[in-house]
Protein backbone atom coordinates (compact mmCIF):
# COMPACT_ATOMS: atom_id res chain seq x y z
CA UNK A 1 -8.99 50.92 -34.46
CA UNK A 2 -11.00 49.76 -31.27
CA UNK A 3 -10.12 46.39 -30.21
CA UNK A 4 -13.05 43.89 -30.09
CA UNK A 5 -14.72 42.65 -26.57
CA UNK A 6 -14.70 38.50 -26.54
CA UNK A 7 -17.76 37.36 -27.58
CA UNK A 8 -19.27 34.93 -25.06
CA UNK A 9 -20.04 32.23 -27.79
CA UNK A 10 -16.58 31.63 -29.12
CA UNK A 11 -13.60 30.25 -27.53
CA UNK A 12 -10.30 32.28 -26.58
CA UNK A 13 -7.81 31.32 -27.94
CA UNK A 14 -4.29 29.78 -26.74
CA UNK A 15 -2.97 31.67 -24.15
CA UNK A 16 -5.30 35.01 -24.28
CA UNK A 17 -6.56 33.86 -21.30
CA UNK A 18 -3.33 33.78 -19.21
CA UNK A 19 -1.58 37.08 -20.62
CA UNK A 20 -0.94 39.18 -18.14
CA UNK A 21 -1.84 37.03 -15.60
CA UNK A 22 0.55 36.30 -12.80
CA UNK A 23 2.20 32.48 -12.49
CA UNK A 24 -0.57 30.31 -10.11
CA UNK A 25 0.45 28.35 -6.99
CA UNK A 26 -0.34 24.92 -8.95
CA UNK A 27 2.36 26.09 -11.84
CA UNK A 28 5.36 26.43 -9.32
CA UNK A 29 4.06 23.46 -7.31
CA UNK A 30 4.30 21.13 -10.50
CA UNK A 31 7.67 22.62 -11.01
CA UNK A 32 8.75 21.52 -7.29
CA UNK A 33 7.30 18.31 -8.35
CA UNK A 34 9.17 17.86 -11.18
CA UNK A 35 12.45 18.92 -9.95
CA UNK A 36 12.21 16.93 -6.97
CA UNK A 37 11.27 13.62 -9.96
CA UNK A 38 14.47 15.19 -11.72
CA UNK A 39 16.43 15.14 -8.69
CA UNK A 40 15.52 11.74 -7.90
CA UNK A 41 16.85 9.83 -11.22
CA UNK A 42 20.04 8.04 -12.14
CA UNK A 43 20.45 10.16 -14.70
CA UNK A 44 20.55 13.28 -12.64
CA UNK A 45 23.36 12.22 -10.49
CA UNK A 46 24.73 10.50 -13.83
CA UNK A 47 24.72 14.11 -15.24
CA UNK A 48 26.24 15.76 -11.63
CA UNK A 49 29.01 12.99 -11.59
CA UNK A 50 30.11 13.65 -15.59
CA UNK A 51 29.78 17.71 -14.32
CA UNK A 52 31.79 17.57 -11.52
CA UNK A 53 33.95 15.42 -13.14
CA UNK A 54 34.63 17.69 -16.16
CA UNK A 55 34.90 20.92 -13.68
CA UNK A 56 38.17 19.16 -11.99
CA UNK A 57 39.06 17.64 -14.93
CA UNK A 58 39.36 21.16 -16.88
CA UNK A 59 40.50 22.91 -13.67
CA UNK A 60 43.83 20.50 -12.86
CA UNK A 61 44.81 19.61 -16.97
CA UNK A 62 44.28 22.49 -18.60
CA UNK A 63 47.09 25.31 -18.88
CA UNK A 64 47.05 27.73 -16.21
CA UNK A 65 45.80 30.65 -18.02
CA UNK A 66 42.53 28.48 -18.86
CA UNK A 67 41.74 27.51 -15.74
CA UNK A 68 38.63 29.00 -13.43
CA UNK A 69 38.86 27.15 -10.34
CA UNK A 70 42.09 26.60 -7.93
CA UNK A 71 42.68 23.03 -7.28
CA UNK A 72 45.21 24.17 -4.67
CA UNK A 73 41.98 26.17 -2.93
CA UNK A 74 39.64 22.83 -2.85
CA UNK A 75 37.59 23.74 -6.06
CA UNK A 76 35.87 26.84 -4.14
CA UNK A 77 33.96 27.57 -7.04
CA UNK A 78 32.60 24.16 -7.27
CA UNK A 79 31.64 24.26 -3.82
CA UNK A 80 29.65 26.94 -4.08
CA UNK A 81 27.98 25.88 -7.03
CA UNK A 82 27.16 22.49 -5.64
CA UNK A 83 26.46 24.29 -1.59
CA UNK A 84 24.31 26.44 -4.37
CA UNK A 85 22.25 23.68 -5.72
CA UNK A 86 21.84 21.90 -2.56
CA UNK A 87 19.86 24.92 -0.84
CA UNK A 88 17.66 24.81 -3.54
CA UNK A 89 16.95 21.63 -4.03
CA UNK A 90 16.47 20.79 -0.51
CA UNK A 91 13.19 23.51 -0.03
CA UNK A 92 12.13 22.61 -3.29
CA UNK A 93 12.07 18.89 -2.57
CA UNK A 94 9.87 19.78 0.48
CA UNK A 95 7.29 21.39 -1.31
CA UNK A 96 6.96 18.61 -3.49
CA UNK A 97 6.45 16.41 -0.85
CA UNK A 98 4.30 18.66 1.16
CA UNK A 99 1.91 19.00 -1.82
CA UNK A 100 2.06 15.02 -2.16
CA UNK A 101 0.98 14.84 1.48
CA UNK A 102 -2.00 17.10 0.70
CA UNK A 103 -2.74 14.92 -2.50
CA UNK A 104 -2.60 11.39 -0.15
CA UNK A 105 -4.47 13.12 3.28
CA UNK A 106 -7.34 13.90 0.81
CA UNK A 107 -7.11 10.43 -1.23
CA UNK A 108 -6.99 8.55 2.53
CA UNK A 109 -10.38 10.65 3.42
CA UNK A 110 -11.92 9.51 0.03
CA UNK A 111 -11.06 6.13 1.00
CA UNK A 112 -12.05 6.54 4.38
CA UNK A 113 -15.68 8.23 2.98
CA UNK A 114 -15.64 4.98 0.19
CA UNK A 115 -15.01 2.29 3.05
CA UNK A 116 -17.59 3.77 5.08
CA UNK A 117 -20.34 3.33 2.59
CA UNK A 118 -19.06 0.11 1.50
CA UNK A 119 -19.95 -1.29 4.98
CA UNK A 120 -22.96 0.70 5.34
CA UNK A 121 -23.82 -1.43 2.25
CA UNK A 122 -22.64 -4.23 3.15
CA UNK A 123 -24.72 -4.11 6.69
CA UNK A 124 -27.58 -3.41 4.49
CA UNK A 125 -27.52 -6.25 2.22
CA UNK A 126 -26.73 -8.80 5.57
CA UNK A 127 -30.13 -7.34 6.77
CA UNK A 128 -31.95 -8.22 3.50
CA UNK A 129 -30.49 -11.50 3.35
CA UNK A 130 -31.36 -12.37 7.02
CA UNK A 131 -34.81 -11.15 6.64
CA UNK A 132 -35.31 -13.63 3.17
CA UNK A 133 -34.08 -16.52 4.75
CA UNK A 134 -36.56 -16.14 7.90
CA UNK A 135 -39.16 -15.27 5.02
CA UNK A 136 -37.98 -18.34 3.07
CA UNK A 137 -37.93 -20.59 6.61
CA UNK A 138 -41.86 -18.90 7.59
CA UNK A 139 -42.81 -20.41 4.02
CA UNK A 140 -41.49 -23.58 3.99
CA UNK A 141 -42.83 -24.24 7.79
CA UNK A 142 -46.33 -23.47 6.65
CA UNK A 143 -47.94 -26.34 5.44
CA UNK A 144 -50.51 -26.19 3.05
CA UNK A 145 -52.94 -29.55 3.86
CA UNK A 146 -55.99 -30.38 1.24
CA UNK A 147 -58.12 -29.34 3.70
CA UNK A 148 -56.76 -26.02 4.33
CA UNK A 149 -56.47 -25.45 0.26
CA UNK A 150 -60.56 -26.08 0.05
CA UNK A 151 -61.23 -23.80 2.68
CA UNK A 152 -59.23 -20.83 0.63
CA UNK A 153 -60.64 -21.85 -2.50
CA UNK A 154 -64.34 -21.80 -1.24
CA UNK A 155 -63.89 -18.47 0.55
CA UNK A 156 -62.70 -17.17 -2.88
CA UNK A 157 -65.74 -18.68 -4.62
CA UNK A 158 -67.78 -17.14 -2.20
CA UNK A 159 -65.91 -13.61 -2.69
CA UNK A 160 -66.10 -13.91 -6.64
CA UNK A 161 -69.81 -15.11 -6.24
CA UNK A 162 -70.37 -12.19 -4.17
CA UNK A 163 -68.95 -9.76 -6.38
CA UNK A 164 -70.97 -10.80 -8.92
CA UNK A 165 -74.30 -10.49 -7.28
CA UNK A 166 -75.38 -14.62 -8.75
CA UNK A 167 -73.59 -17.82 -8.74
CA UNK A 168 -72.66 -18.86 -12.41
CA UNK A 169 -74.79 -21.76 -12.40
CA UNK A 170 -77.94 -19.93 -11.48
CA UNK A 171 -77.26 -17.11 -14.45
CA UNK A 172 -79.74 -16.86 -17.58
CA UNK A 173 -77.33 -17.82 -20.82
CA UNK A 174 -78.53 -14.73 -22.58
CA UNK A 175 -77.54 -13.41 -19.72
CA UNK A 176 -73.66 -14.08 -19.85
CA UNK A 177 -73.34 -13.97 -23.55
CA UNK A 178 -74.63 -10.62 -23.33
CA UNK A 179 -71.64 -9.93 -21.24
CA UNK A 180 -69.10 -11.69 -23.30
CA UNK A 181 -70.00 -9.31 -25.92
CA UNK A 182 -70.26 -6.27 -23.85
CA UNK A 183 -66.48 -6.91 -22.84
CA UNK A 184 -65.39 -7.74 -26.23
CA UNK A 185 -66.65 -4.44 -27.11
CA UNK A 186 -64.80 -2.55 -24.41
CA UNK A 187 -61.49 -4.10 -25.24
């Protein structure tokens, strides 16, 4: 039976992408992470304390033939077991924090990048407002007198008569409602 190529139009399914596939950097360093959050916890050192506890508690009450660890040797066992989860914890812990460092050197250059802009914007909008205000002061300095208003309105009469080649009042009546209808007919 040949086995069938992945067709490009349907998903894979869980985990036939990773078979096979060797363990990634960000796996092990969300493990660190979450050891060194374990580690870190009440109820971790809760859960060392009842250990340890139980370990000389078994090793000095129970008969001879039951016990593991000499208390008259200082609980070697024990302090190899705890000497061995010490050396791991402590490089593990490291990474952790090493890959947290990472994580906050690239959120400080976001915010460095964010604060940057912010003040470019910031500059920006000053500018905009300074330039209204002297807009808004020009305006209200200027003065509009009765006299100046006639001038503006006669030099637009002029430009309007202009444009149209006649002054209204010297126009035949035909004239202009011959135009009223020719621009009711191009609307």
């Amino acid at each position: 039976m040949m086995a069938r190529s992945p067709r490009l139009d349907t998903p894979l399914g869980r985990g036939s992408a990773t078979r096979g596939a060797a363990p990634s950097r960000d796996r092990f360093g969300r493990f660190t992470e979450w050891v060194a959050r374990a580690m870190g916890t009440p109820a971790f050192l809760l859960l060392l304390t009842l250990f340890c506890a139980a370990w000389i508690a078994w090793n000095t009450l129970m008969p001879k033939h039951l016990r593991f660890d000499d208390a008259a040797l200082g609980f070697t066992a024990l302090t190899l077991m705890l000497s061995l989860q010490a050396s791991y914890a402590a490089p593990l812990i490291l990474l952790a924090q090493n890959r947290q460092d990472d994580r906050d050197r690239v959120q400080i250059e976001q915010d460095r990048q964010r604060a940057e802009r912010n003040l470019a914007d910031t500059e920006y909008l000053a500018r905009e407002i300074v330039a209204l205000r002297l807009a808004l002061d020009e305006r209200t300095a200027q003065t509009v007198t009765r006299d100046v208003l006639r001038q503006e309105l006669k030099s637009l009469l002029a430009d309007l008569e202009h444009s149209d080649g006649a002054r209204p009042a010297d126009r035949d009546p035909a004239d202009s409602a011959a135009r009223r209808d020719d621009d009711e007919r191009r609307r």
